[in-house]
Protein backbone atom coordinates (compact mmCIF):
# COMPACT_ATOMS: atom_id res chain seq x y z
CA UNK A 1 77.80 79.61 33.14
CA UNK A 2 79.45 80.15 29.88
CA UNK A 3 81.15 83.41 30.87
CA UNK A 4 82.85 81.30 33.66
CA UNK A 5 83.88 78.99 31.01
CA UNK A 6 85.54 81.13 28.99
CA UNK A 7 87.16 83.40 31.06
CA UNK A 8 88.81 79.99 33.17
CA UNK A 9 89.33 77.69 29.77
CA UNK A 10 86.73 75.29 31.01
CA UNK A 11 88.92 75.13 34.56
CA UNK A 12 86.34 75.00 37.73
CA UNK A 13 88.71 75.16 39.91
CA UNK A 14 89.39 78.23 39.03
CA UNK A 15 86.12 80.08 38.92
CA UNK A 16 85.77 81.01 42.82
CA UNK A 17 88.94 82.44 42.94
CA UNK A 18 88.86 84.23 40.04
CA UNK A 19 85.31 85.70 40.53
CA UNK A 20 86.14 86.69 44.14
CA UNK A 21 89.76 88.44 43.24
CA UNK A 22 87.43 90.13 40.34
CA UNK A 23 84.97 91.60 43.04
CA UNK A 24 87.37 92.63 45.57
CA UNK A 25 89.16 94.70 43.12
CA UNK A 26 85.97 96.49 41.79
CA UNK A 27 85.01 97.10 45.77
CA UNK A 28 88.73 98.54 45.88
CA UNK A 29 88.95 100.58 42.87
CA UNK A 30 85.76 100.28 40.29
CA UNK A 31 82.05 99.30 40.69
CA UNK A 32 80.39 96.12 41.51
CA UNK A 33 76.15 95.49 40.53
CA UNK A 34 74.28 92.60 41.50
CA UNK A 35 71.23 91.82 40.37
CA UNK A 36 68.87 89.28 42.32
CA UNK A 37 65.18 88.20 42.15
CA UNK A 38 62.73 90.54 42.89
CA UNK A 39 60.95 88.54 45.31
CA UNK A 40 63.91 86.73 46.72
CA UNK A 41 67.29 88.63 46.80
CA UNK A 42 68.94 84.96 46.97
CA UNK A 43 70.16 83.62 44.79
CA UNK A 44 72.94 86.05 43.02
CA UNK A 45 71.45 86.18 39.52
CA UNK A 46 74.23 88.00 37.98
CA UNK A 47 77.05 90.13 38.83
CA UNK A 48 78.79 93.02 36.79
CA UNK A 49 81.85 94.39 37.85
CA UNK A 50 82.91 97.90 36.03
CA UNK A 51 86.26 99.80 36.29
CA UNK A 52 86.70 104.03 35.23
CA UNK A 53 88.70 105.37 32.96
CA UNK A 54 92.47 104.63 33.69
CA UNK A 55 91.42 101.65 36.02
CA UNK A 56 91.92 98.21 34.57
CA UNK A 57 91.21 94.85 35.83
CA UNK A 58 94.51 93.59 36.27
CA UNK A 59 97.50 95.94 37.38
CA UNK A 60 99.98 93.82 39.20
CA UNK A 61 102.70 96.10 39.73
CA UNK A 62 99.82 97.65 42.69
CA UNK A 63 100.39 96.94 45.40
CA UNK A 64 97.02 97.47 46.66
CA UNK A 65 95.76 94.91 44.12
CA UNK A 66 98.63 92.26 44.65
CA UNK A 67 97.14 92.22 48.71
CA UNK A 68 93.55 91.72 47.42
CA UNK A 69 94.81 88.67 45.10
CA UNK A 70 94.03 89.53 42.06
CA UNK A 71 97.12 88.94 39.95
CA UNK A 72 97.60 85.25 41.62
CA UNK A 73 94.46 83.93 40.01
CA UNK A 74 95.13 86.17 36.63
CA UNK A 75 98.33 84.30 36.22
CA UNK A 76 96.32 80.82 36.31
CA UNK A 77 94.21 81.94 33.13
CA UNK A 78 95.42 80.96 29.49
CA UNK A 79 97.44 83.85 28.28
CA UNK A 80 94.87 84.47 25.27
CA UNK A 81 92.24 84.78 28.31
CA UNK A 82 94.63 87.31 30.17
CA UNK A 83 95.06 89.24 26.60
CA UNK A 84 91.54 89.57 26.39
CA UNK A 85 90.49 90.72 29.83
């Protein structure tokens, strides 16, 4: 998936972590859509994962967010990668 690609620099080792620290934080504090088949709900087609106003992705000094993971896989990405999300 070329989203996957570009937010992990072409690094699959880091696209599980990085998708699931990116979910758990919109459970925790944004929104999370999924959108499946209509005649089979598996696979996961895609996944969208939306924060409010004030709410970003990646806000380390949280504790909240530190305990989900988040910033452990952020800190993997290239820093233009970080910049950009």
């Amino acid at each position: 998936d070329i989203i996957s690609k570009i937010f992990t620099g072409d690094n699959p080792t880091l696209d599980e972590p990085l998708w699931r620290a990116m979910v758990r934080a919109g459970f925790h504090s944004g929104a999370v859509y999924v959108a499946t088949d209509d005649i089979d709900p598996n696979p996961i087609m895609s996944i969208g994962v939306w924060f409010g106003p004030g709410n970003v992705l990646e806000q380390s000094h949280r504790e909240d967010q530190r305990v989900l993971g988040y910033p452990k896989s952020f800190l993997k990405l290239s820093p233009e990668c970080r910049e950009w999300m």
